[in-house]
N, C-alpha and C. Protein backbone atom coordinates (compact mmCIF):
# COMPACT_ATOMS: atom_id res chain seq x y z
N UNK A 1 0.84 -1.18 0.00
CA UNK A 1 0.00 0.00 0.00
C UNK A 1 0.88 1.24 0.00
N UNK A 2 0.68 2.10 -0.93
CA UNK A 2 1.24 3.45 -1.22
C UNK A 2 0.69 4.40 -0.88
N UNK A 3 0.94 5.47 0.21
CA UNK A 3 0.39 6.52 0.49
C UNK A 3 0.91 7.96 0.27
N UNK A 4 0.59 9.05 -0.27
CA UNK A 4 1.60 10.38 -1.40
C UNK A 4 0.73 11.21 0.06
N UNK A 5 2.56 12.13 -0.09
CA UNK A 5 2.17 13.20 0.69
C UNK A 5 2.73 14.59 -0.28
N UNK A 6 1.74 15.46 -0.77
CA UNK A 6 2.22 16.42 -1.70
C UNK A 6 2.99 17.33 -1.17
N UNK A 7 4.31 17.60 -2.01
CA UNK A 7 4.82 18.34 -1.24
C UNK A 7 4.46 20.08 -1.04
N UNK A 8 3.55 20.32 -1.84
CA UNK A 8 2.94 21.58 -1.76
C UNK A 8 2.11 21.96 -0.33
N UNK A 9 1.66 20.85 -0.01
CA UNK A 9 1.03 21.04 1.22
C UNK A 9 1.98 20.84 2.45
N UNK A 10 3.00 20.47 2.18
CA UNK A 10 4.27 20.28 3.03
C UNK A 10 4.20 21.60 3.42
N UNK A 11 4.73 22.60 2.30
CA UNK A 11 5.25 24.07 2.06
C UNK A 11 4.59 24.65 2.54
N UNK A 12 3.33 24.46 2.49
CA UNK A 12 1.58 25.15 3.39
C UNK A 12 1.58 24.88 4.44
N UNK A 13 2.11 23.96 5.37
CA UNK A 13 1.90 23.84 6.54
C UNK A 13 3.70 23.64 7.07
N UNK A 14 4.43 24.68 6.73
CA UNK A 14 5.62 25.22 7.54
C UNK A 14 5.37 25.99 8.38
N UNK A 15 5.66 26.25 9.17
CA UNK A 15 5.52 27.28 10.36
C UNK A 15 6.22 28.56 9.26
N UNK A 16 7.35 28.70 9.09
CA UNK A 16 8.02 29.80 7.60
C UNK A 16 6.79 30.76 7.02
N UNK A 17 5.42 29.60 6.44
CA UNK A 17 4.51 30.08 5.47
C UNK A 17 3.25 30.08 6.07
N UNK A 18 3.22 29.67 7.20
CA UNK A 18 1.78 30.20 7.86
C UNK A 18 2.02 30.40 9.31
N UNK A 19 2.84 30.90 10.08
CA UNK A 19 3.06 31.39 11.57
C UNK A 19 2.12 31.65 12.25
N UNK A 20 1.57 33.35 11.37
CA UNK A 20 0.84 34.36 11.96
C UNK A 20 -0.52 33.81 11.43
N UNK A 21 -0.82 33.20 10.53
CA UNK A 21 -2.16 32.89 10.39
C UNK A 21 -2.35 32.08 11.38
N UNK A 22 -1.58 30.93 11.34
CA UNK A 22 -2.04 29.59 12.04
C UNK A 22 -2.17 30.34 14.30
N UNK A 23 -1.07 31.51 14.19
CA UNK A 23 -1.20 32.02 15.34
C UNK A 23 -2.46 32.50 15.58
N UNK A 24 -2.50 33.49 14.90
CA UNK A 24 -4.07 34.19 14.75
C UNK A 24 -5.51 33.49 15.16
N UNK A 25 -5.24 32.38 14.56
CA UNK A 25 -6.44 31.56 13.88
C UNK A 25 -6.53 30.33 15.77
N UNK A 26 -5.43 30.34 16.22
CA UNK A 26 -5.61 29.72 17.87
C UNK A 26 -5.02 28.09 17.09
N UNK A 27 -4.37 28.42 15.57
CA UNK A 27 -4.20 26.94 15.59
C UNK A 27 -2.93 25.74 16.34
N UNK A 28 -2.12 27.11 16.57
CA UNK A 28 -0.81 26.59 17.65
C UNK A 28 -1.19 26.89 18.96
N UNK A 29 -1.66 25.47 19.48
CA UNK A 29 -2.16 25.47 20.52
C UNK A 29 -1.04 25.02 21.75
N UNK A 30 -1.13 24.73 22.80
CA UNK A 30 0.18 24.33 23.98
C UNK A 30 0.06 25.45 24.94
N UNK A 31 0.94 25.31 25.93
CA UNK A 31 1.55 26.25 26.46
C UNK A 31 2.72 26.01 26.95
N UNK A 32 3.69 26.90 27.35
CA UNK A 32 5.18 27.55 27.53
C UNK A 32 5.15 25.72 27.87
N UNK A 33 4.61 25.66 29.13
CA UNK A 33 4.87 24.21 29.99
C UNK A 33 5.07 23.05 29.76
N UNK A 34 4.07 22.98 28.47
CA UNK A 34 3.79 21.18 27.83
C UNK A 34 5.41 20.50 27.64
N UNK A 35 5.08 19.87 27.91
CA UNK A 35 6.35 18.44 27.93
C UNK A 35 7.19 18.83 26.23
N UNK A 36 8.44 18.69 26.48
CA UNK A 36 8.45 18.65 25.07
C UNK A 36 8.83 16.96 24.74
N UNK A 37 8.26 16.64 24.10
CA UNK A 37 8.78 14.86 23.37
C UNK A 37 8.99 14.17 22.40
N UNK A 38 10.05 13.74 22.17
CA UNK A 38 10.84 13.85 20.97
C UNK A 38 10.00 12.54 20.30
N UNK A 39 9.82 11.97 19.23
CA UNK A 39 8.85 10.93 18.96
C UNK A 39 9.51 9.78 18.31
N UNK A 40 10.70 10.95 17.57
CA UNK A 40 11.57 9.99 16.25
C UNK A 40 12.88 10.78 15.65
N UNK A 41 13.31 10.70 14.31
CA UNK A 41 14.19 10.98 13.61
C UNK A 41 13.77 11.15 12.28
N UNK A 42 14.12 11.52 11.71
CA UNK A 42 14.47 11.80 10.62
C UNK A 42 15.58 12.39 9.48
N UNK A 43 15.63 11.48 8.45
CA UNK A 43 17.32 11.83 7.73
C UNK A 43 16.70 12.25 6.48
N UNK A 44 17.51 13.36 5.53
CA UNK A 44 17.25 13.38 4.45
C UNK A 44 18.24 14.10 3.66
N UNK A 45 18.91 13.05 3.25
CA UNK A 45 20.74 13.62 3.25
C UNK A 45 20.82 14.88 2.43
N UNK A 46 19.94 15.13 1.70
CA UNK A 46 19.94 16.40 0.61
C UNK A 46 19.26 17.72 0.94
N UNK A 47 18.64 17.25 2.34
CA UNK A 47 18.23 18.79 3.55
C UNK A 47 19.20 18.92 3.95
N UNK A 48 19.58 18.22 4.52
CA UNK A 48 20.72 18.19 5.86
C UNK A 48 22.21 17.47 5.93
N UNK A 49 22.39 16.98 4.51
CA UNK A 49 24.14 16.78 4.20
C UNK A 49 24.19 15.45 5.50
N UNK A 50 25.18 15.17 5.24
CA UNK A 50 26.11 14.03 5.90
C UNK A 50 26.98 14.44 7.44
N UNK A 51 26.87 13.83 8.06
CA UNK A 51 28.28 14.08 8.72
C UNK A 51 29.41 13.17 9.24
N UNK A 52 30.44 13.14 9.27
CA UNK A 52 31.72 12.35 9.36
C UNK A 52 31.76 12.03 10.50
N UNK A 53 31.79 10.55 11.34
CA UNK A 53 32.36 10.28 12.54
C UNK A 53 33.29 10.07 13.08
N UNK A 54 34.42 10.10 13.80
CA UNK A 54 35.45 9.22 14.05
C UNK A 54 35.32 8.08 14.76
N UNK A 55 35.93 6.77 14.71
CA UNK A 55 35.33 6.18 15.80
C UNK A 55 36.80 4.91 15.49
N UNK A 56 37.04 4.61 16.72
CA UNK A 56 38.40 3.87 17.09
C UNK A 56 37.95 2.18 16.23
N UNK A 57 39.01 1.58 16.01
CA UNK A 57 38.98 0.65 14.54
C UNK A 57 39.25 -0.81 15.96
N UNK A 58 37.87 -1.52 16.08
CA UNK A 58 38.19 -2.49 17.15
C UNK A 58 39.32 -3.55 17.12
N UNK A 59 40.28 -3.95 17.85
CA UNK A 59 41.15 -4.49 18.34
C UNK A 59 42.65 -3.90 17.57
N UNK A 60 42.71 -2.66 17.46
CA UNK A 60 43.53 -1.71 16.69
C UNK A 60 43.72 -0.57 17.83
N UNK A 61 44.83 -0.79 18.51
CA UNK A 61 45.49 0.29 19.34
C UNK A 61 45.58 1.69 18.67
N UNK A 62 45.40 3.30 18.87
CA UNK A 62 45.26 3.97 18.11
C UNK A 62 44.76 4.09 16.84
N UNK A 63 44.25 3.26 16.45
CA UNK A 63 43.75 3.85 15.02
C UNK A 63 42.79 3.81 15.08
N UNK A 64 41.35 5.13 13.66
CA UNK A 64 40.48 4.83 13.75
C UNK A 64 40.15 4.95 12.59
N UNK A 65 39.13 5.14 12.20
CA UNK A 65 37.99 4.98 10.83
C UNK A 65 37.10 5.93 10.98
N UNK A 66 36.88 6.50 9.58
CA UNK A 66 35.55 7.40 9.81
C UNK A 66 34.32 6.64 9.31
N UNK A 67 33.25 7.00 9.98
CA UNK A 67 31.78 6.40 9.27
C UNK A 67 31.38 8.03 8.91
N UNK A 68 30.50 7.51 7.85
CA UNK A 68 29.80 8.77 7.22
C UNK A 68 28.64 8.43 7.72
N UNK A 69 27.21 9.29 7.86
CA UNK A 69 25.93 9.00 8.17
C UNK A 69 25.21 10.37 7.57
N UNK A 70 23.92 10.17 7.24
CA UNK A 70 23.37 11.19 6.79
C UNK A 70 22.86 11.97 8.61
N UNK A 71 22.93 13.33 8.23
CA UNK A 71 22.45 14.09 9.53
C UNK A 71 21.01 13.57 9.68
N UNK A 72 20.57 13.49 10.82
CA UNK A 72 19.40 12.99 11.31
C UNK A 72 18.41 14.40 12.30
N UNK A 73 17.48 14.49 12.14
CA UNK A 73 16.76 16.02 12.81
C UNK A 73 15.69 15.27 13.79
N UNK A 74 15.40 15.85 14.84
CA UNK A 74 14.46 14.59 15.90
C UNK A 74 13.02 15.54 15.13
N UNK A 75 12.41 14.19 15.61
CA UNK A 75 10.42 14.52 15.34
C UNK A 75 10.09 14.80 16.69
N UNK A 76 9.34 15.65 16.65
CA UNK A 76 8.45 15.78 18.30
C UNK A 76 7.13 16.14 18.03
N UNK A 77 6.35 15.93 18.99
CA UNK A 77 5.19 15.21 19.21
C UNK A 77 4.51 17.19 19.73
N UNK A 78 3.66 17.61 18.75
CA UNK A 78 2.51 19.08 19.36
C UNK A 78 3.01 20.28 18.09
N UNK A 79 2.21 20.65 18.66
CA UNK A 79 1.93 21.83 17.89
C UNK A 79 2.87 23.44 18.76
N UNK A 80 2.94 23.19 19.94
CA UNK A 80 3.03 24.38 20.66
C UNK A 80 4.29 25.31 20.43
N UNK A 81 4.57 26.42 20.78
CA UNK A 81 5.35 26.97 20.06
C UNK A 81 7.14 26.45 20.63
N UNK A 82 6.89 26.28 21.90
CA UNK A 82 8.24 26.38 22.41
C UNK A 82 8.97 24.53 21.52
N UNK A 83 7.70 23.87 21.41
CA UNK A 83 8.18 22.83 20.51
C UNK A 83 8.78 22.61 19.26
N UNK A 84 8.09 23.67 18.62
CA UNK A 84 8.46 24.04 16.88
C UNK A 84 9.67 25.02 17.12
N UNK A 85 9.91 25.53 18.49
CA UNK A 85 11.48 26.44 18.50
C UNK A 85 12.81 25.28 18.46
N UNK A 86 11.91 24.22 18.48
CA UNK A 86 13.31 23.29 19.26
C UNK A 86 14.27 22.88 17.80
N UNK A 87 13.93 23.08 16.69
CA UNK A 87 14.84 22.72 15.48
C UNK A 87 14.75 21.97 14.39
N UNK A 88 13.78 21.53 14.76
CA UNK A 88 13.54 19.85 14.53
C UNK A 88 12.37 19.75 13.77
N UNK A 89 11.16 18.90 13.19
CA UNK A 89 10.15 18.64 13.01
C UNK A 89 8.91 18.55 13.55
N UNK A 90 7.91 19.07 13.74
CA UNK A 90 7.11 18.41 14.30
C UNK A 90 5.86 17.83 13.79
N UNK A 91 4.94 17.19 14.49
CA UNK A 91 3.87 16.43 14.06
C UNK A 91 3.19 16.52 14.72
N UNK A 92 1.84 17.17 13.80
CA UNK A 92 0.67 17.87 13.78
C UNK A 92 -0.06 16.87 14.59
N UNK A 93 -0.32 17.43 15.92
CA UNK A 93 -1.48 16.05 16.47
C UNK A 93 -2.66 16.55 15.94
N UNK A 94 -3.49 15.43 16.05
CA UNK A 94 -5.08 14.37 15.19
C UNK A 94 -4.61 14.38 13.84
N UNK A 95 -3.30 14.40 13.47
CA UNK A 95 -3.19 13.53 11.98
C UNK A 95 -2.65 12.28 12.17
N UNK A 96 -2.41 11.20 11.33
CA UNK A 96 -1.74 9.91 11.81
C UNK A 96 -0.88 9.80 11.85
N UNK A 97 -0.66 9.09 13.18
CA UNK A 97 1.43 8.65 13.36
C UNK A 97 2.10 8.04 11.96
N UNK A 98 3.07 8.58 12.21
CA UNK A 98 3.92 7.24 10.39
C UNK A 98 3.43 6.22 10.84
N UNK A 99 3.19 5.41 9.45
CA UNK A 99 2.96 4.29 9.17
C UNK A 99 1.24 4.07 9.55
N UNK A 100 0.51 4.50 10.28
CA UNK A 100 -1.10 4.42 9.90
C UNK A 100 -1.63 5.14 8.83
N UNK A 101 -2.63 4.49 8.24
CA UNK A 101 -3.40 5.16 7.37
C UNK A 101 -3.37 6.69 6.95
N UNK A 102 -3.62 6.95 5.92
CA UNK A 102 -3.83 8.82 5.86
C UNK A 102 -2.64 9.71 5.80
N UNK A 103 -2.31 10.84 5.71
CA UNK A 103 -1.65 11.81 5.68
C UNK A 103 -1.41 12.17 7.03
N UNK A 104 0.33 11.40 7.08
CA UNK A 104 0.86 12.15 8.59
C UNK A 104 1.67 13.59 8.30
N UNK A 105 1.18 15.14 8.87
CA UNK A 105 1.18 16.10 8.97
C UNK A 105 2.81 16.09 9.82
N UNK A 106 3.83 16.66 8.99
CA UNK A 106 4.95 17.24 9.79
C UNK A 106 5.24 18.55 9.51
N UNK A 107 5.61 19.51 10.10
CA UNK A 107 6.21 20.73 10.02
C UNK A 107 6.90 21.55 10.75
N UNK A 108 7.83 22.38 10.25
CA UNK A 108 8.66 22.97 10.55
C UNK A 108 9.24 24.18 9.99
N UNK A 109 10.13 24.97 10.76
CA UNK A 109 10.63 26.16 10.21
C UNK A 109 11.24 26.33 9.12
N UNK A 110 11.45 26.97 7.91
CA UNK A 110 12.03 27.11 7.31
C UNK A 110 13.24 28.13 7.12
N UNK A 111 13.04 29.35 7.86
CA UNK A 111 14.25 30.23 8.09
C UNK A 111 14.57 30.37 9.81
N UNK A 112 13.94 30.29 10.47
CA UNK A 112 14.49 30.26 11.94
C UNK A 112 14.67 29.14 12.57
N UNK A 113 15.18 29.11 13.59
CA UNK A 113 15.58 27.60 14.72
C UNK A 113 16.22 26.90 13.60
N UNK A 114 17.42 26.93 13.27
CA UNK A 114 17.71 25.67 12.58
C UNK A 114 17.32 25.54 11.27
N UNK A 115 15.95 26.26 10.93
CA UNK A 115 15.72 26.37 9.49
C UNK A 115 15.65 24.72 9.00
N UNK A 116 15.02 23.83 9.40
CA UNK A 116 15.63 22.31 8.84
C UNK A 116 14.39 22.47 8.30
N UNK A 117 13.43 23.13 7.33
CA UNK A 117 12.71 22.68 5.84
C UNK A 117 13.67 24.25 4.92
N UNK A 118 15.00 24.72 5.15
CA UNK A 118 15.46 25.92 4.16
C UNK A 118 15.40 25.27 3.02
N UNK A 119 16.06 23.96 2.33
CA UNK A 119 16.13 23.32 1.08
C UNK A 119 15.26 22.60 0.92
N UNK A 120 14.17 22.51 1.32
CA UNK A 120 12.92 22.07 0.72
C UNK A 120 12.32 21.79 -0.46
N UNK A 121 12.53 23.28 -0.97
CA UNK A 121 12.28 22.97 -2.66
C UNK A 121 13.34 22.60 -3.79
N UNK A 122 14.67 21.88 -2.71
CA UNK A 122 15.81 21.25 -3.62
C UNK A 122 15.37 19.54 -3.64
N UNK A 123 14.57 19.16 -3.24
CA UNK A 123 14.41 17.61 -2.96
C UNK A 123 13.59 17.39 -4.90
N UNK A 124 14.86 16.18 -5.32
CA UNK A 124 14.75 16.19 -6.47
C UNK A 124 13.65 14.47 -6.89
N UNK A 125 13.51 14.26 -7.58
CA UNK A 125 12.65 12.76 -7.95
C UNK A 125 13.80 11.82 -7.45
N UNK A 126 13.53 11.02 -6.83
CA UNK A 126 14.64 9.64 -6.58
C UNK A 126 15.55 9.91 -5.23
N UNK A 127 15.47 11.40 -4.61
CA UNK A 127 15.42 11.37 -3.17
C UNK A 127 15.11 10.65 -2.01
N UNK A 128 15.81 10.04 -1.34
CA UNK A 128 15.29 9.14 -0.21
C UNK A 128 15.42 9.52 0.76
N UNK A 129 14.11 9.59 1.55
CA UNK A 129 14.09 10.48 3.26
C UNK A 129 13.55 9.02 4.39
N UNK A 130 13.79 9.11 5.47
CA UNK A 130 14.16 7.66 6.29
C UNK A 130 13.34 8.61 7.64
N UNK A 131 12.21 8.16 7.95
CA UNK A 131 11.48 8.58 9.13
C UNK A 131 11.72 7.13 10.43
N UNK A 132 11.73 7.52 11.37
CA UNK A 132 12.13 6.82 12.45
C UNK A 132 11.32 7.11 13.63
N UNK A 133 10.04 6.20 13.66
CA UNK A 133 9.39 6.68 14.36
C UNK A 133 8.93 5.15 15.32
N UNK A 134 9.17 5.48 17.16
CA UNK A 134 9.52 4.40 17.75
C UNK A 134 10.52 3.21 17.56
N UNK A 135 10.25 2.38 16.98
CA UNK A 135 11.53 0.98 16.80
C UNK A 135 11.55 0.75 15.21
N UNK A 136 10.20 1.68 14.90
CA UNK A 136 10.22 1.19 13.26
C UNK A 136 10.74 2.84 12.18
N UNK A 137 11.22 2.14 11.32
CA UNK A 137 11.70 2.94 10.46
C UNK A 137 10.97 3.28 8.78
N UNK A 138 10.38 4.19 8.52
CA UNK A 138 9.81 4.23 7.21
C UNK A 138 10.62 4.99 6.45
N UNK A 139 10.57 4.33 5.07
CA UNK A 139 11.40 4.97 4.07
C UNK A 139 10.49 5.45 2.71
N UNK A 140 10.75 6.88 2.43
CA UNK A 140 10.19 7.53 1.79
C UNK A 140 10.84 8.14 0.49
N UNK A 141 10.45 8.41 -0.65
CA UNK A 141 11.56 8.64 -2.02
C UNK A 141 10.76 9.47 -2.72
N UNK A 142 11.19 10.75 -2.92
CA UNK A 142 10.40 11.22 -3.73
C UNK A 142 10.28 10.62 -5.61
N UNK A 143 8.76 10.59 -5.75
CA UNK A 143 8.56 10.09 -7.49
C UNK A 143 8.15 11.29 -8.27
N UNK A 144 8.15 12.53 -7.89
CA UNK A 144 7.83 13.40 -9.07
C UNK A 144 8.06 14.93 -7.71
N UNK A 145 8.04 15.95 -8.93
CA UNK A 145 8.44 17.14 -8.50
C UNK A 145 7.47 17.95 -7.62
N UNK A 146 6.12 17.01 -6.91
CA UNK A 146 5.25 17.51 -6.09
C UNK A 146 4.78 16.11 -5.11
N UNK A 147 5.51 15.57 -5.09
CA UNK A 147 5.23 14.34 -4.13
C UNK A 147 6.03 13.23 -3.61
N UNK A 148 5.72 12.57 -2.38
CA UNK A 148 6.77 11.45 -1.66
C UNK A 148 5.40 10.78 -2.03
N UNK A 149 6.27 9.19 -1.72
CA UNK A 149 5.57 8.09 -1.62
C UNK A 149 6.29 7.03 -1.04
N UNK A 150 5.32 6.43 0.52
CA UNK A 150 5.95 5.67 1.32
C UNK A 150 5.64 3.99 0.44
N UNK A 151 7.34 3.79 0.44
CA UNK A 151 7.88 2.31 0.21
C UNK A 151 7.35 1.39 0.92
N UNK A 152 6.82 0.40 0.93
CA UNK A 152 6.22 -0.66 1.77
C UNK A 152 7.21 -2.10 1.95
């Protein structure tokens, strides 16, 4: 089963492109207090580039090896504001967690905190983005210049 999330409506529901409406409107709801909770991860090496590890080469006195990994940005769980300051993604509660049915709602800043949707509109066809949500991992690829579609 294949489920498309357009990326136009991605762009519509950045905090970047609707702040003051969605403020206005009482749709960022929370307060200062609410818990903040991280839910998952997410990688998408062509937002957020790679980064180099060092890490010691086992049963090898001094030496080590680098691993490469794509940068990873955490998911957290509300709408509230001090949550969407934190850098990261978040996810729109009463839409569905990854991997249930329907259109799961994420968003985020595009020029402040981190800015992690700024290259947004660089994600090309054949892109692969890796959501990590609890123990399970979904993998997502974009197939055309206005949409993902989760791999099963």
């Amino acid at each position: 089963m294949e489920s498309e999330l357009d990326r136009r409506a991605l762009l519509v529901g950045t905090v970047g492109a609707v702040a003051g409406v969605a403020a206005g409107a009482g749709l960022l709801g929370g307060t200062a207090e609410a818990a903040i909770r991280a839910v998952g991860s997410i990688t998408a090496p062509r937002l957020w580039g790679y980064q180099s590890i060092k890490k010691p080469v086992p049963g090898k006195k001094n030496q080590f090896t680098r691993v490469t990994t794509p940068v990873a940005k955490s998911m957290y769980e509300g709408t509230a504001v001090p949550t969407l300051n934190t850098g990261g993604l978040c996810h729109w509660e009463g839409t569905p967690q990854p991997g249930q049915k329907g259109n799961c709602v994420l968003f985020g800043h595009r020029t402040a905190h981190g800015a992690p949707l700024y290259k947004l509109d660089q994600l090309t066809k054949g892109d692969l983005l890796s959501l990590t949500y609890g123990t399970q991992t979904f993998y997502y690829t974009v197939v055309e210049e206005n949409g993902f579609v989760r791999r099963v």
